[in-house]
PDB file of N, CA and C in Angstrom:
ATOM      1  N   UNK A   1     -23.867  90.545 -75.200  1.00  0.00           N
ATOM      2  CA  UNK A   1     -22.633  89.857 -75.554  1.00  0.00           C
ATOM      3  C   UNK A   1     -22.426  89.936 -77.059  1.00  0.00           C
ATOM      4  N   UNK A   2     -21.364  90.482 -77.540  1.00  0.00           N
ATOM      5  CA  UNK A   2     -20.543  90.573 -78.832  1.00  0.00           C
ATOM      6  C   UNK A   2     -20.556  88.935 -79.257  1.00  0.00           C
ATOM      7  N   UNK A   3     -20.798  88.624 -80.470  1.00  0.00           N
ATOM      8  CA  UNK A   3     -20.844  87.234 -81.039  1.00  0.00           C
ATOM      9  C   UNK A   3     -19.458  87.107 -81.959  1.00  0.00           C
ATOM     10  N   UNK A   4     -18.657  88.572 -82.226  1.00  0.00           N
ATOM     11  CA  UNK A   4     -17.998  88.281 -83.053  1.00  0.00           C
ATOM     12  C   UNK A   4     -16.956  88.872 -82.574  1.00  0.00           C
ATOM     13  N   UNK A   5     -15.872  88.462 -82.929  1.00  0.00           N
ATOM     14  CA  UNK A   5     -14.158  88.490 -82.603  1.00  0.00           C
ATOM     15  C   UNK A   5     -13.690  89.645 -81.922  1.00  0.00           C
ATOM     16  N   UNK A   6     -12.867  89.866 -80.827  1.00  0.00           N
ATOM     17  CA  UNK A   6     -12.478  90.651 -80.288  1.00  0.00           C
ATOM     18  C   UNK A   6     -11.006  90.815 -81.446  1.00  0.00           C
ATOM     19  N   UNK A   7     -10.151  92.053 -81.097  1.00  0.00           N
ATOM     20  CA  UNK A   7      -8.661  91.746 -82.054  1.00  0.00           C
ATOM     21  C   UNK A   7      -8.155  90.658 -81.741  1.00  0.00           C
ATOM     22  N   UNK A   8      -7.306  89.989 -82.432  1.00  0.00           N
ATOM     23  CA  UNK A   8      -6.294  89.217 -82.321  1.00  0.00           C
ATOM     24  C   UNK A   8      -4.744  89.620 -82.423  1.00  0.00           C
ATOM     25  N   UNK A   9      -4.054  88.946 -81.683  1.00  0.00           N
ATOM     26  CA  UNK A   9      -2.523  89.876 -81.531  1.00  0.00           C
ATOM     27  C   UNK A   9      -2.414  89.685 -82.706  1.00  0.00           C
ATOM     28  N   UNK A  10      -1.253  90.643 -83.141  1.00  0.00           N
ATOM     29  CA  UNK A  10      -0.588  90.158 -84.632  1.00  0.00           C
ATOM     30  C   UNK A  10       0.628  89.629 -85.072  1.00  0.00           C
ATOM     31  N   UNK A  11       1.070  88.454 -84.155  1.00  0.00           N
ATOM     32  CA  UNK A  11       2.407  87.666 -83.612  1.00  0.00           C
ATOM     33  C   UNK A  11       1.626  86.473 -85.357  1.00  0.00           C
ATOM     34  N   UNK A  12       2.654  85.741 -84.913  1.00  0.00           N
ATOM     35  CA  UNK A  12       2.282  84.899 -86.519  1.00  0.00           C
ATOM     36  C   UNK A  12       0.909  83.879 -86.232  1.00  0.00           C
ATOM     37  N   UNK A  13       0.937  83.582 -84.814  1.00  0.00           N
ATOM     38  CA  UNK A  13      -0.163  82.574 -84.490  1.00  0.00           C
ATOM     39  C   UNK A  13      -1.445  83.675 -84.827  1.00  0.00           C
ATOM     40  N   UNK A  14      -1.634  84.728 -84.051  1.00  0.00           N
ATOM     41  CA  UNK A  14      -2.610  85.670 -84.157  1.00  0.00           C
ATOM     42  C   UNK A  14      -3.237  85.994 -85.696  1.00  0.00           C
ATOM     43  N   UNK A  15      -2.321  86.134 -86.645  1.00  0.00           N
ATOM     44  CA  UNK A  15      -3.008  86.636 -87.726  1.00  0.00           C
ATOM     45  C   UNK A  15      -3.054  84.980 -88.569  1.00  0.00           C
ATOM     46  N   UNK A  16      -2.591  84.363 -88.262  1.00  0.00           N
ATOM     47  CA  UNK A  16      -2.797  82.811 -88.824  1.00  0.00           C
ATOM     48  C   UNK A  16      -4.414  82.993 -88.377  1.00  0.00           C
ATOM     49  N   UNK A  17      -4.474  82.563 -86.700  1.00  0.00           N
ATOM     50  CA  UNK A  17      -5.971  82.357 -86.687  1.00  0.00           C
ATOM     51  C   UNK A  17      -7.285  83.263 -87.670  1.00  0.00           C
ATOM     52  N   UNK A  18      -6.601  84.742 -87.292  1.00  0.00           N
ATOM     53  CA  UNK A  18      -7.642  85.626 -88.043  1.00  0.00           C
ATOM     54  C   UNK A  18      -7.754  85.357 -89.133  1.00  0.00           C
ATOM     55  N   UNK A  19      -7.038  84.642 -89.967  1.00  0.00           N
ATOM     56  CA  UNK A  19      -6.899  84.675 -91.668  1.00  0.00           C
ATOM     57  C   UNK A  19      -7.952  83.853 -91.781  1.00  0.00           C
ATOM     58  N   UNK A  20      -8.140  82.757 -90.812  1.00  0.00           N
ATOM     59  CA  UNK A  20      -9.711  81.826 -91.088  1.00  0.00           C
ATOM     60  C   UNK A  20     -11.099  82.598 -91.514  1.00  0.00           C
ATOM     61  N   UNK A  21     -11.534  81.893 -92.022  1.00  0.00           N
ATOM     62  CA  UNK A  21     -13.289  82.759 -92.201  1.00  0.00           C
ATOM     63  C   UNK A  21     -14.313  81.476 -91.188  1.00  0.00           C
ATOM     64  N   UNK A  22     -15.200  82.821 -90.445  1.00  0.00           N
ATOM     65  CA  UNK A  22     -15.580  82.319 -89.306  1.00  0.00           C
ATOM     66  C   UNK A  22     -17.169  82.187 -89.473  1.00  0.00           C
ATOM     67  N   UNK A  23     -18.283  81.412 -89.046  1.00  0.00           N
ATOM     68  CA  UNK A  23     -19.179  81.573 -88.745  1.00  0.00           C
ATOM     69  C   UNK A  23     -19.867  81.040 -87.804  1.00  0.00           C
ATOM     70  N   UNK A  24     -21.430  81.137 -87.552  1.00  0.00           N
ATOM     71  CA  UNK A  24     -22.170  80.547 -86.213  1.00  0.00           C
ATOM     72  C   UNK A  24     -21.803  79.118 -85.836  1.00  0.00           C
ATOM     73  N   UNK A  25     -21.800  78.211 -85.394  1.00  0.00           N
ATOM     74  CA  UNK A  25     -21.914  76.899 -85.596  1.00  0.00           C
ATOM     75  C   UNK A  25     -21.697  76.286 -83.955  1.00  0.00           C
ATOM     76  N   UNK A  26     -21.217  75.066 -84.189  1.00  0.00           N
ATOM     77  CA  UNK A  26     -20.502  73.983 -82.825  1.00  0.00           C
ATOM     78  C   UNK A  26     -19.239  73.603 -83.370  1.00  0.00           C
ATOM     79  N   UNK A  27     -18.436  73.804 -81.899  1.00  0.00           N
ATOM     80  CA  UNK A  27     -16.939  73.390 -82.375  1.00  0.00           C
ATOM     81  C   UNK A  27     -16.723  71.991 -81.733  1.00  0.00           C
ATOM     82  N   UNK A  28     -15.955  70.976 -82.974  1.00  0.00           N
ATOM     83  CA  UNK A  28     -16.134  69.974 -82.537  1.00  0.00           C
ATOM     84  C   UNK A  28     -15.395  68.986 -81.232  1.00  0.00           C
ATOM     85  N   UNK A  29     -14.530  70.070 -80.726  1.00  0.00           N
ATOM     86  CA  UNK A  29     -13.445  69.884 -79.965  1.00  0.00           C
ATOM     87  C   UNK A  29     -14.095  70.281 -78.767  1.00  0.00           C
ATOM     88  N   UNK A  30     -14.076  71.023 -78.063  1.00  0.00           N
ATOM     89  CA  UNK A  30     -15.121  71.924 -77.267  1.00  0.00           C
ATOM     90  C   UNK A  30     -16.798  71.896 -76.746  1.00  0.00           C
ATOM     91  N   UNK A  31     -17.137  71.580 -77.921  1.00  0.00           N
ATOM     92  CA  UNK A  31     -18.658  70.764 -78.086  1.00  0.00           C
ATOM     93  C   UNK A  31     -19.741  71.931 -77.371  1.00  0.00           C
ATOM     94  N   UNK A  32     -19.091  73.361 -77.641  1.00  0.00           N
ATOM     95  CA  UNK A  32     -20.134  74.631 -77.257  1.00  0.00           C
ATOM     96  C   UNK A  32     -20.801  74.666 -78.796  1.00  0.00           C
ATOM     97  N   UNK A  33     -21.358  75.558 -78.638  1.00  0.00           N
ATOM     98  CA  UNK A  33     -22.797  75.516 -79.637  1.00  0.00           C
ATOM     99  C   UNK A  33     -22.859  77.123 -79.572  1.00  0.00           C
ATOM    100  N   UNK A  34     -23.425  77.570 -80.935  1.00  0.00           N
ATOM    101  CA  UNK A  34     -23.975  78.864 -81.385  1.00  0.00           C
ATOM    102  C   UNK A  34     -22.807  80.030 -80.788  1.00  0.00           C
ATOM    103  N   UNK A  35     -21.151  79.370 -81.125  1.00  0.00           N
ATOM    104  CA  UNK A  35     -20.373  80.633 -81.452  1.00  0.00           C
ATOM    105  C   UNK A  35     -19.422  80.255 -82.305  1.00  0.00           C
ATOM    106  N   UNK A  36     -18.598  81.152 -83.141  1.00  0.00           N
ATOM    107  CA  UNK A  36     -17.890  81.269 -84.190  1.00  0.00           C
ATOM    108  C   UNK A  36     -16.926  80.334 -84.600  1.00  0.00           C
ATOM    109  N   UNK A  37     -17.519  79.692 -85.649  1.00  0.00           N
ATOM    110  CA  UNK A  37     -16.669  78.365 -85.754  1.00  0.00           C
ATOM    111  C   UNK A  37     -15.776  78.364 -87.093  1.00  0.00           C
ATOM    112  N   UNK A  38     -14.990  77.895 -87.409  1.00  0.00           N
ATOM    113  CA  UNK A  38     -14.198  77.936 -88.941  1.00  0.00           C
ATOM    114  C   UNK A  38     -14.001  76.111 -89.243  1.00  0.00           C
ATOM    115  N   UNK A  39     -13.694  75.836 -90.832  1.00  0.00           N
ATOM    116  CA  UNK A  39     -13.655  74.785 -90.973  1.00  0.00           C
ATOM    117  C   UNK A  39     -12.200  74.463 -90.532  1.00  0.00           C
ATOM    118  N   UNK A  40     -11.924  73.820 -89.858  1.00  0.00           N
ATOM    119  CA  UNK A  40     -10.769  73.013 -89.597  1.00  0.00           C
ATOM    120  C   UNK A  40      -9.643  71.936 -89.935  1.00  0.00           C
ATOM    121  N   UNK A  41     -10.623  71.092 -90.713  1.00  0.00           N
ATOM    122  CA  UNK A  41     -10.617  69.518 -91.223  1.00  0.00           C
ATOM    123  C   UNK A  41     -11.642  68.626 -91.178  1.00  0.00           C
ATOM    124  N   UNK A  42     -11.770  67.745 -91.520  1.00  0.00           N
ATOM    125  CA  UNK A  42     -12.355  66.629 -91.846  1.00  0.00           C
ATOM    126  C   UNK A  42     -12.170  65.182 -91.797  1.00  0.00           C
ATOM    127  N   UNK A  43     -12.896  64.545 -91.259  1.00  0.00           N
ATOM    128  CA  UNK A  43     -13.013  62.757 -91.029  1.00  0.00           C
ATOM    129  C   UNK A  43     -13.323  62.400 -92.778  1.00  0.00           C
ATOM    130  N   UNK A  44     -12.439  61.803 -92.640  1.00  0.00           N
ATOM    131  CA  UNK A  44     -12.896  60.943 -94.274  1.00  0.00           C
ATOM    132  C   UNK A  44     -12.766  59.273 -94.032  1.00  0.00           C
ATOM    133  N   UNK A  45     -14.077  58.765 -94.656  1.00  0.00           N
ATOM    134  CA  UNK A  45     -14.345  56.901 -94.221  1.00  0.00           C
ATOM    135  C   UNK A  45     -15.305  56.960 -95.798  1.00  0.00           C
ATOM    136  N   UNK A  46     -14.926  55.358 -95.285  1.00  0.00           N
ATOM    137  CA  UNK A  46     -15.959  54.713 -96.856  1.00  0.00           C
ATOM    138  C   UNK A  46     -17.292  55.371 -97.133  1.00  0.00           C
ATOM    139  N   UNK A  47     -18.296  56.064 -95.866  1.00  0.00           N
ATOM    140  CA  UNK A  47     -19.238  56.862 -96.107  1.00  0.00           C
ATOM    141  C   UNK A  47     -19.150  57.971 -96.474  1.00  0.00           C
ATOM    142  N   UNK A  48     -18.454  58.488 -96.420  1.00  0.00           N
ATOM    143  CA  UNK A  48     -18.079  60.239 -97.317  1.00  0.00           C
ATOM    144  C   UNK A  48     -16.982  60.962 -96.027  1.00  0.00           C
ATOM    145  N   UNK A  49     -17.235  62.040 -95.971  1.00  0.00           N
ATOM    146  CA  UNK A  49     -16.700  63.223 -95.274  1.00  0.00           C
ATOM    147  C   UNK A  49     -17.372  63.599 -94.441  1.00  0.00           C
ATOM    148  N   UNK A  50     -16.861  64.315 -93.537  1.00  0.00           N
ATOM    149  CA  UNK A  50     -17.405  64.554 -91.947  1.00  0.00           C
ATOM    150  C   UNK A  50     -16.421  66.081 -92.083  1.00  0.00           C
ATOM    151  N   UNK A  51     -16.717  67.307 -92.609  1.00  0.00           N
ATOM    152  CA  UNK A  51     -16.657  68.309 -91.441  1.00  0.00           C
ATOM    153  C   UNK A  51     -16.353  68.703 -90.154  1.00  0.00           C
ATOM    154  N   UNK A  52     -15.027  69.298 -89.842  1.00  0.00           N
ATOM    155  CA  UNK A  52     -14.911  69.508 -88.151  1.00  0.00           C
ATOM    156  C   UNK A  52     -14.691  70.813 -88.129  1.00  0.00           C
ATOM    157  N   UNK A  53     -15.647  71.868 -87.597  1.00  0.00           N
ATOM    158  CA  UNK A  53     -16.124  73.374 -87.619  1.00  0.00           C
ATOM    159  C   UNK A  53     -14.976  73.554 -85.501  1.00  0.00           C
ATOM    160  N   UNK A  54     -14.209  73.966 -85.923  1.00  0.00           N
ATOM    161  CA  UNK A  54     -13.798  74.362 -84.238  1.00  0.00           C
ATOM    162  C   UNK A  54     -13.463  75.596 -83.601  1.00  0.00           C
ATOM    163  N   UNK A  55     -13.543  76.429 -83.171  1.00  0.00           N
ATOM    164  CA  UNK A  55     -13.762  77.999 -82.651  1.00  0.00           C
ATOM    165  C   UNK A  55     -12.592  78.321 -82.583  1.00  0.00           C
ATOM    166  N   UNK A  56     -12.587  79.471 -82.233  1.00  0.00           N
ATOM    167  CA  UNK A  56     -11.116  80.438 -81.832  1.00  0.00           C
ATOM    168  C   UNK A  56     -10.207  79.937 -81.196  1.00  0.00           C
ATOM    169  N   UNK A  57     -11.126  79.278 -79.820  1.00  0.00           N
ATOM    170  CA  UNK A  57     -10.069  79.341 -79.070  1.00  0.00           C
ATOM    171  C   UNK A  57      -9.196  77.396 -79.025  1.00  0.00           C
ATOM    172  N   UNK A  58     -10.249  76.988 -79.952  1.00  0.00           N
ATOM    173  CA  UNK A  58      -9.773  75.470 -80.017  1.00  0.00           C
ATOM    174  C   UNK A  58      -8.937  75.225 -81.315  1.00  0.00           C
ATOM    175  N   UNK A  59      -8.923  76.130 -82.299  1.00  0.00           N
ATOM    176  CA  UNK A  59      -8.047  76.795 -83.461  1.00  0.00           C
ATOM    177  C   UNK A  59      -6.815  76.936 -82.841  1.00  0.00           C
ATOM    178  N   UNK A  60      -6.734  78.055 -81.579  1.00  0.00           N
ATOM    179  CA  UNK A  60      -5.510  78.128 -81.500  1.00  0.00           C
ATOM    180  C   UNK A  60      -4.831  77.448 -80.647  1.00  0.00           C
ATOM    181  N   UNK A  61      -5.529  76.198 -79.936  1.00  0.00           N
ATOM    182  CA  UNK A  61      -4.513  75.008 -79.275  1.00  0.00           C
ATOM    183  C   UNK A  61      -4.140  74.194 -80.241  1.00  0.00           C
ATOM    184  N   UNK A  62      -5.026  74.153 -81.205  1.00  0.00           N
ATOM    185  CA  UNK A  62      -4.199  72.969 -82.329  1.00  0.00           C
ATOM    186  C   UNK A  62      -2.850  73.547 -82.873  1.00  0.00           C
ATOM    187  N   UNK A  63      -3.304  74.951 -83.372  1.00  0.00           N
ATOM    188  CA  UNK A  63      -2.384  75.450 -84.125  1.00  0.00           C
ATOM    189  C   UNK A  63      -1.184  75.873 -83.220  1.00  0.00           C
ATOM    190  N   UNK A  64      -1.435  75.932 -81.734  1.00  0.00           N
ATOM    191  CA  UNK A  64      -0.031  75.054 -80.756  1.00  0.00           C
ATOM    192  C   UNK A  64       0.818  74.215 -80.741  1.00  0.00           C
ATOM    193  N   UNK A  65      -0.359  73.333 -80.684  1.00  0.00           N
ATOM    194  CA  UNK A  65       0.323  71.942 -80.455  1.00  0.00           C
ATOM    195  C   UNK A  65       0.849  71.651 -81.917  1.00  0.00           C
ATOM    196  N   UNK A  66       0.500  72.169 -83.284  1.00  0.00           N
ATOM    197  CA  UNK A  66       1.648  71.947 -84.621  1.00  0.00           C
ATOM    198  C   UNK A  66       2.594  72.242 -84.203  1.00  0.00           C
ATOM    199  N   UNK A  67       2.540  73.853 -83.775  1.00  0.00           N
ATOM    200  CA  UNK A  67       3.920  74.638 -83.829  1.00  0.00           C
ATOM    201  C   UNK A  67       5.023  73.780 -82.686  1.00  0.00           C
ATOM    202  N   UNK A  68       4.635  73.179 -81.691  1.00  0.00           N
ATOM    203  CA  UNK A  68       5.492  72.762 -81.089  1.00  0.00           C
ATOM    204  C   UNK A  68       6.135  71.676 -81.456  1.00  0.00           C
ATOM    205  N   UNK A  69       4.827  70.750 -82.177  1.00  0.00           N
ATOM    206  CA  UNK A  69       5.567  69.182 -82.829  1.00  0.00           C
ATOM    207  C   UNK A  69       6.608  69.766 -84.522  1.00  0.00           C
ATOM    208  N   UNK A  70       6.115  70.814 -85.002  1.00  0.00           N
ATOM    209  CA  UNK A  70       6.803  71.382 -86.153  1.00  0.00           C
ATOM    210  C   UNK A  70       8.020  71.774 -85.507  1.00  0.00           C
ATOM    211  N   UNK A  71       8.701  72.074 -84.064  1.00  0.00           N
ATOM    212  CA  UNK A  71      10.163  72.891 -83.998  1.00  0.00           C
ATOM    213  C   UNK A  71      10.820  71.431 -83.182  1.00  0.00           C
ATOM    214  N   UNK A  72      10.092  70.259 -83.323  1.00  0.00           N
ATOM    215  CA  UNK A  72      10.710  68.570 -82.727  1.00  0.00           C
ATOM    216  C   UNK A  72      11.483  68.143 -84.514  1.00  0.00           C
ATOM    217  N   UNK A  73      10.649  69.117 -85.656  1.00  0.00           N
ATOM    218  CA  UNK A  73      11.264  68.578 -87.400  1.00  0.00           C
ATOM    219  C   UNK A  73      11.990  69.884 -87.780  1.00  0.00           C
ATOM    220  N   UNK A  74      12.766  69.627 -88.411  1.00  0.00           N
ATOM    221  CA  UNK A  74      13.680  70.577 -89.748  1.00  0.00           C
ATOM    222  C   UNK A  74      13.479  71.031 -90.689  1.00  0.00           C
ATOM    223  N   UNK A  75      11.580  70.506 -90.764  1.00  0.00           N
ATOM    224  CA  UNK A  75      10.907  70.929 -92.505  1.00  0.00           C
ATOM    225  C   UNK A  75      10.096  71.861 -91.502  1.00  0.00           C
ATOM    226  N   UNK A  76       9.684  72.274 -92.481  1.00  0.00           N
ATOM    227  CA  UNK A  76       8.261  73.154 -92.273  1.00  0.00           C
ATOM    228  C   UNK A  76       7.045  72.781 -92.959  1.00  0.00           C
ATOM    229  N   UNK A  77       5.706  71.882 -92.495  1.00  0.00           N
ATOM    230  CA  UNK A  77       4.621  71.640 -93.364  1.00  0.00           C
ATOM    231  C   UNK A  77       4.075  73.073 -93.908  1.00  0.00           C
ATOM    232  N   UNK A  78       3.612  73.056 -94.956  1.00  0.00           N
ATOM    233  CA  UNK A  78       2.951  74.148 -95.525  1.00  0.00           C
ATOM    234  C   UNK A  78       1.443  74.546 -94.757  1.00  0.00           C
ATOM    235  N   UNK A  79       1.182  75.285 -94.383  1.00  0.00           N
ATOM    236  CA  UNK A  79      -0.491  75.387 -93.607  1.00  0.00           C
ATOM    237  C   UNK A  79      -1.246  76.630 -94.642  1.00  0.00           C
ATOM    238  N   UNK A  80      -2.622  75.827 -94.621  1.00  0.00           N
ATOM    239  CA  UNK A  80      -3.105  76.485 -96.101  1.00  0.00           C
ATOM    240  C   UNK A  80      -4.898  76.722 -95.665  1.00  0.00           C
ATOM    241  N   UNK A  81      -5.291  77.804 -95.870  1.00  0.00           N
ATOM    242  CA  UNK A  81      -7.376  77.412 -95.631  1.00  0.00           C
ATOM    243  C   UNK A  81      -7.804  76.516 -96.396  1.00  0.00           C
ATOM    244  N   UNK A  82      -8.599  76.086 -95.905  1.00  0.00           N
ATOM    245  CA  UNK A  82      -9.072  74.402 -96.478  1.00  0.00           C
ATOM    246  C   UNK A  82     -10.420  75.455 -97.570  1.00  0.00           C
ATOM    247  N   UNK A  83     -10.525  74.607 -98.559  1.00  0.00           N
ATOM    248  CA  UNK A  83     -12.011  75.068 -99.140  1.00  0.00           C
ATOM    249  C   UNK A  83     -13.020  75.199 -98.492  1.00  0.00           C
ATOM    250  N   UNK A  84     -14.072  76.077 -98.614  1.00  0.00           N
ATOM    251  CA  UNK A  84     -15.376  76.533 -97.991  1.00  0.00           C
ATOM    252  C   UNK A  84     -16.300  76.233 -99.301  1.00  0.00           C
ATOM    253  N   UNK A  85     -17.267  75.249 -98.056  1.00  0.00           N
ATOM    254  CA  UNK A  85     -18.310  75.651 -99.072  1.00  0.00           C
ATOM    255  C   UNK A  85     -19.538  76.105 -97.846  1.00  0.00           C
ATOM    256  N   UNK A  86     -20.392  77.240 -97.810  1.00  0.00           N
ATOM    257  CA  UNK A  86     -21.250  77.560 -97.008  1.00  0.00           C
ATOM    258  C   UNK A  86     -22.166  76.436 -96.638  1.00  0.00           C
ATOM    259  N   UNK A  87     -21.680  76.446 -95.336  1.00  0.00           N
ATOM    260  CA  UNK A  87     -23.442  75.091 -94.360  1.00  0.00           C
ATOM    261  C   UNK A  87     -25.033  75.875 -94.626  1.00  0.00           C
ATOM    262  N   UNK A  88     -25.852  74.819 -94.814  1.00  0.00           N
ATOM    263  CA  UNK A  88     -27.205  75.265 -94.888  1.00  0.00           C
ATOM    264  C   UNK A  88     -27.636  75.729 -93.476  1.00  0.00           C
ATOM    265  N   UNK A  89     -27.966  76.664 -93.473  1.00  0.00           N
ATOM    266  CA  UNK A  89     -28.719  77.351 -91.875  1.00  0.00           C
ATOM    267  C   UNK A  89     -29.492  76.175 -91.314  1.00  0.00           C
ATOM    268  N   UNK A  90     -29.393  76.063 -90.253  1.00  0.00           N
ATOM    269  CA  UNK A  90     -29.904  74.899 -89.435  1.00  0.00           C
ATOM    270  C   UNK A  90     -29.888  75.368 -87.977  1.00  0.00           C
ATOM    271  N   UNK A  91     -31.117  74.923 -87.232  1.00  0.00           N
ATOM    272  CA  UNK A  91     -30.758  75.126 -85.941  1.00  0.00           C
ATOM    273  C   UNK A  91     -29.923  74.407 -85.067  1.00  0.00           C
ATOM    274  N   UNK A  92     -29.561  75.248 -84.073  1.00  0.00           N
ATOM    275  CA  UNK A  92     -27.590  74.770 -83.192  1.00  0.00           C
ATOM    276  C   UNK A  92     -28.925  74.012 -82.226  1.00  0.00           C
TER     277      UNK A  92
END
C-alpha cells in the first residue's frame, strides 16, 4: 500500500487540498492513525493550543461544508495555510 497521495483533480477544491503540506500522523476528525495528515486548526484555552492534524479525505469535507455555508454569504472569507512548525517523531 502507497502511503502517499494518489492525484488530486484540479477543480479549485482539488488543488486547494493539494496545496496543504502533508505528513504521517492521526486525523482528528476520523481518529485513523499512521496516514497523511496536514495541520488544519487548532483548540485554543487558558492552557495553550491544541493542534488538529486531519487527512485528505476529512480536509475535503470541511473544505465542503465552507464552500457551501460561504455561497448561504456575499463575502468571500480569505482561506490561507496555517503556519507549520514540524511535530517531533513519536510513535502513532
Amino acid at each position: 500500500m502507497n502511503p502517499w497521495p494518489m492525484p488530486v483533480s484540479r477543480d479549485r477544491l482539488g488543488v486547494l487540498i493539494a496545496a496543504y503540506e502533508y505528513e504521517l500522523g492521526s486525523c482528528f476528525r476520523c481518529t485513523r492513525k499512521g496516514i497523511q495528515v496536514t495541520r488544519f486548526g487548532e483548540i485554543v484555552s487558558e492552557e495553550g493550543e491544541t493542534p488538529l492534524y486531519a487527512c485528505r479525505e476529512c480536509v475535503q469535507e470541511l473544505l465542503s461544508i465552507h464552500e457551501r455555508n460561504v455561497e448561504r454569504l456575499d463575502t468571500r472569507p480569505r482561506i490561507a495555510q496555517l503556519p507549520r512548525t514540524p511535530r517531533k517523531a513519536k510513535n502513532l
